[in-house]
Protein backbone atom coordinates (compact mmCIF):
# COMPACT_ATOMS: atom_id res chain seq x y z
CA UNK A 1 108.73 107.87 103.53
CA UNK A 2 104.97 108.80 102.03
CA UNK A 3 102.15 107.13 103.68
CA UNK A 4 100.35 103.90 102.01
CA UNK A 5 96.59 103.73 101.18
CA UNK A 6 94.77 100.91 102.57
CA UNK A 7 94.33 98.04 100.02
CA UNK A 8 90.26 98.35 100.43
CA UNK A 9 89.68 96.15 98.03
CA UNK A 10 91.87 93.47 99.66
CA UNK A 11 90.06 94.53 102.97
CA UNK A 12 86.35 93.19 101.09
CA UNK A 13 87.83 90.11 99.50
CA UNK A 14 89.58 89.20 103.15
CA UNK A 15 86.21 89.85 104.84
CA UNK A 16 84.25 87.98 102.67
CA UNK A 17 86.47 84.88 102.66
CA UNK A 18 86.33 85.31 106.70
CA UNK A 19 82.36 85.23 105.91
CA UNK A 20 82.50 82.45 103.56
CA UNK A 21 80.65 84.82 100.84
CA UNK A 22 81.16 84.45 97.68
CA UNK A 23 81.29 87.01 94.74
CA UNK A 24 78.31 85.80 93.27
CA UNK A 25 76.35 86.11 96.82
CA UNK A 26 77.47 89.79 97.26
CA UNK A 27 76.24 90.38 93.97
CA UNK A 28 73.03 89.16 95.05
CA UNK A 29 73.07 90.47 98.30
CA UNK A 30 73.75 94.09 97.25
CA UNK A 31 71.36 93.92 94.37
CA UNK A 32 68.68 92.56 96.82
CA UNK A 33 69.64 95.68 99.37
CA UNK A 34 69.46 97.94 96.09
CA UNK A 35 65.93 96.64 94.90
CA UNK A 36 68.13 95.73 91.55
CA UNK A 37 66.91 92.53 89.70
CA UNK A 38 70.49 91.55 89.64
CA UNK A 39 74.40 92.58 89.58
CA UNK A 40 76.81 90.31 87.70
CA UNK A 41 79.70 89.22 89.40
CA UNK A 42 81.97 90.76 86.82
CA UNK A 43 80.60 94.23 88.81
CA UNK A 44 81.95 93.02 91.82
CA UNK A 45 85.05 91.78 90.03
CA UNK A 46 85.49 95.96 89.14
CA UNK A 47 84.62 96.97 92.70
CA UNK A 48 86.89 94.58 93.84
CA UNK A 49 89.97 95.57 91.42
CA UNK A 50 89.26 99.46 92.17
CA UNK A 51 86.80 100.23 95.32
CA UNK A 52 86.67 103.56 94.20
CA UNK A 53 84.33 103.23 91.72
CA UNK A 54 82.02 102.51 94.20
CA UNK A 55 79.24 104.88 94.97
CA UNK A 56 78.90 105.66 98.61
CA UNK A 57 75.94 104.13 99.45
CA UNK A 58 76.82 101.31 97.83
CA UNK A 59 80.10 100.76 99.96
CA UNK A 60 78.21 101.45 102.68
CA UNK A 61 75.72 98.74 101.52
CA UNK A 62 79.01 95.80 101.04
CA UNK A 63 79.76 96.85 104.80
CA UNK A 64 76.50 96.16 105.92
CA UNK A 65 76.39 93.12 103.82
CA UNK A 66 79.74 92.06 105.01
CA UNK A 67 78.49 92.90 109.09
CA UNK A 68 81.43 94.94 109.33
CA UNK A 69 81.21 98.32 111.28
CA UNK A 70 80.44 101.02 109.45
CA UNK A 71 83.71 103.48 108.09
CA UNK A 72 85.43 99.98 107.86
CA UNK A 73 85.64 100.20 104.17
CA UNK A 74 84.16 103.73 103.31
CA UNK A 75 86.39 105.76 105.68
CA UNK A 76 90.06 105.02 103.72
CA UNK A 77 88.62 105.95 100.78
CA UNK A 78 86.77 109.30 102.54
CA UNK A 79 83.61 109.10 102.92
CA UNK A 80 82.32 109.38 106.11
CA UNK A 81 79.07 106.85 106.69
CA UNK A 82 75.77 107.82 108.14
CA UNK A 83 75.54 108.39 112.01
CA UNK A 84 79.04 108.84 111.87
CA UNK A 85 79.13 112.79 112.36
CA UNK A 86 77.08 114.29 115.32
CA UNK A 87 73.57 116.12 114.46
CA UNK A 88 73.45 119.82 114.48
CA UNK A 89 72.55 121.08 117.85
CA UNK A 90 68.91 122.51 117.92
CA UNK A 91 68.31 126.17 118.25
CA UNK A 92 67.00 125.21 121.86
CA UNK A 93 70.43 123.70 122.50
CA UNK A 94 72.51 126.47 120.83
CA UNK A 95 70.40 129.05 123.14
CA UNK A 96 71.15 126.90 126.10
CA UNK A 97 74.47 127.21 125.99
CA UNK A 98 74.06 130.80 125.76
CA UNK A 99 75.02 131.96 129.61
CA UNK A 100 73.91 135.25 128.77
CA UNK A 101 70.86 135.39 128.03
CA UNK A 102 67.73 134.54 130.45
CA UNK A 103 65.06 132.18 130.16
CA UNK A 104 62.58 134.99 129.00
CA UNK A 105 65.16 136.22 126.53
CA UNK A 106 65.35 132.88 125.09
CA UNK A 107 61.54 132.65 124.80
CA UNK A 108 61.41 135.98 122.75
CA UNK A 109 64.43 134.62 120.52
CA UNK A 110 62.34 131.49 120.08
CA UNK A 111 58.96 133.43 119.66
CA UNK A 112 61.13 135.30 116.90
CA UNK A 113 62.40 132.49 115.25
CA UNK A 114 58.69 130.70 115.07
CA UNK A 115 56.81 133.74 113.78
CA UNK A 116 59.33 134.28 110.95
CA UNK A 117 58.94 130.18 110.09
CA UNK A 118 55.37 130.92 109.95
CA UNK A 119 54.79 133.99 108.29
CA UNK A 120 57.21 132.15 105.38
CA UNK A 121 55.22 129.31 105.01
CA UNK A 122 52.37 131.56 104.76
CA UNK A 123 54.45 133.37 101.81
CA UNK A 124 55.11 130.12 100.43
CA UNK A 125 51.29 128.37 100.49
CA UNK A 126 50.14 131.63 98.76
CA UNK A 127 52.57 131.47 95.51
CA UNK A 128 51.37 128.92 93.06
CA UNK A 129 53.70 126.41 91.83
CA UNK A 130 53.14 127.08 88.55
CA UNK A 131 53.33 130.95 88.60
CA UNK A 132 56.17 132.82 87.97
CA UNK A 133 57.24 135.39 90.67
CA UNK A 134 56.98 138.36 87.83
CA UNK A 135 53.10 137.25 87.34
CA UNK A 136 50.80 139.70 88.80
CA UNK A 137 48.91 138.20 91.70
CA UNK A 138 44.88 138.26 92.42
CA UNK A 139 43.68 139.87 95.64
């Protein structure tokens, strides 16, 4: 037996009848979110017929319109929404975990790690934006 995908679209038109919103209001709604001076309803209409036409943010903008938890509509058709993932660890947190290595040892990596951010940004503030990187360079 293969596996069914979610009716998504279903899913919006339930939730918005459960809200009492109509197609024209999440027109509105998600042009107001969007700074747009308007979306038709015949937009919606699409969205509705085939969600995944739908640009991620702009799911993610119906579920926040809709005050549904975020993933509810975005997730079946894979995207994942913001917040949803942890952060990367920080390089503080990455050494911390590191049982090996003692608190100086972590200092130097750190120490490392800061004078090689610097002495690239020092690289970087000396090139001009509008040279190339063949052009010979004043002293």
């Amino acid at each position: 037996m293969g596996t069914t995908e979610p009716d998504v679209g279903g899913l919006i038109r339930q939730r918005m009848i459960e809200q009492g919103v109509s197609v024209a209001a999440l027109a509105a709604a998600i042009a107001k979110r969007e700074g747009l001076s308007k979306l038709t309803t015949g937009a919606v209409y699409r969205w509705l017929a085939d969600p995944s036409i739908l640009s991620p943010s702009r799911l993610f903008g119906i579920e926040e319109v809709l005050n549904v938890p975020p993933g509810t509509f975005s997730r079946p058709l894979g995207y994942l929404p913001v917040g949803s993932v942890p952060s990367a660890p920080t390089i503080e947190d990455a050494l911390r975990g590191l049982a090996d290595l003692t608190d100086t040892d972590r200092e130097i990596i750190l120490a490392a790690i800061e004078a090689a951010a610097r002495t690239r940004r020092a690289r970087r503030q000396r090139r001009s934006p509008h040279r190339s990187n063949n052009a010979p360079q004043s002293l």
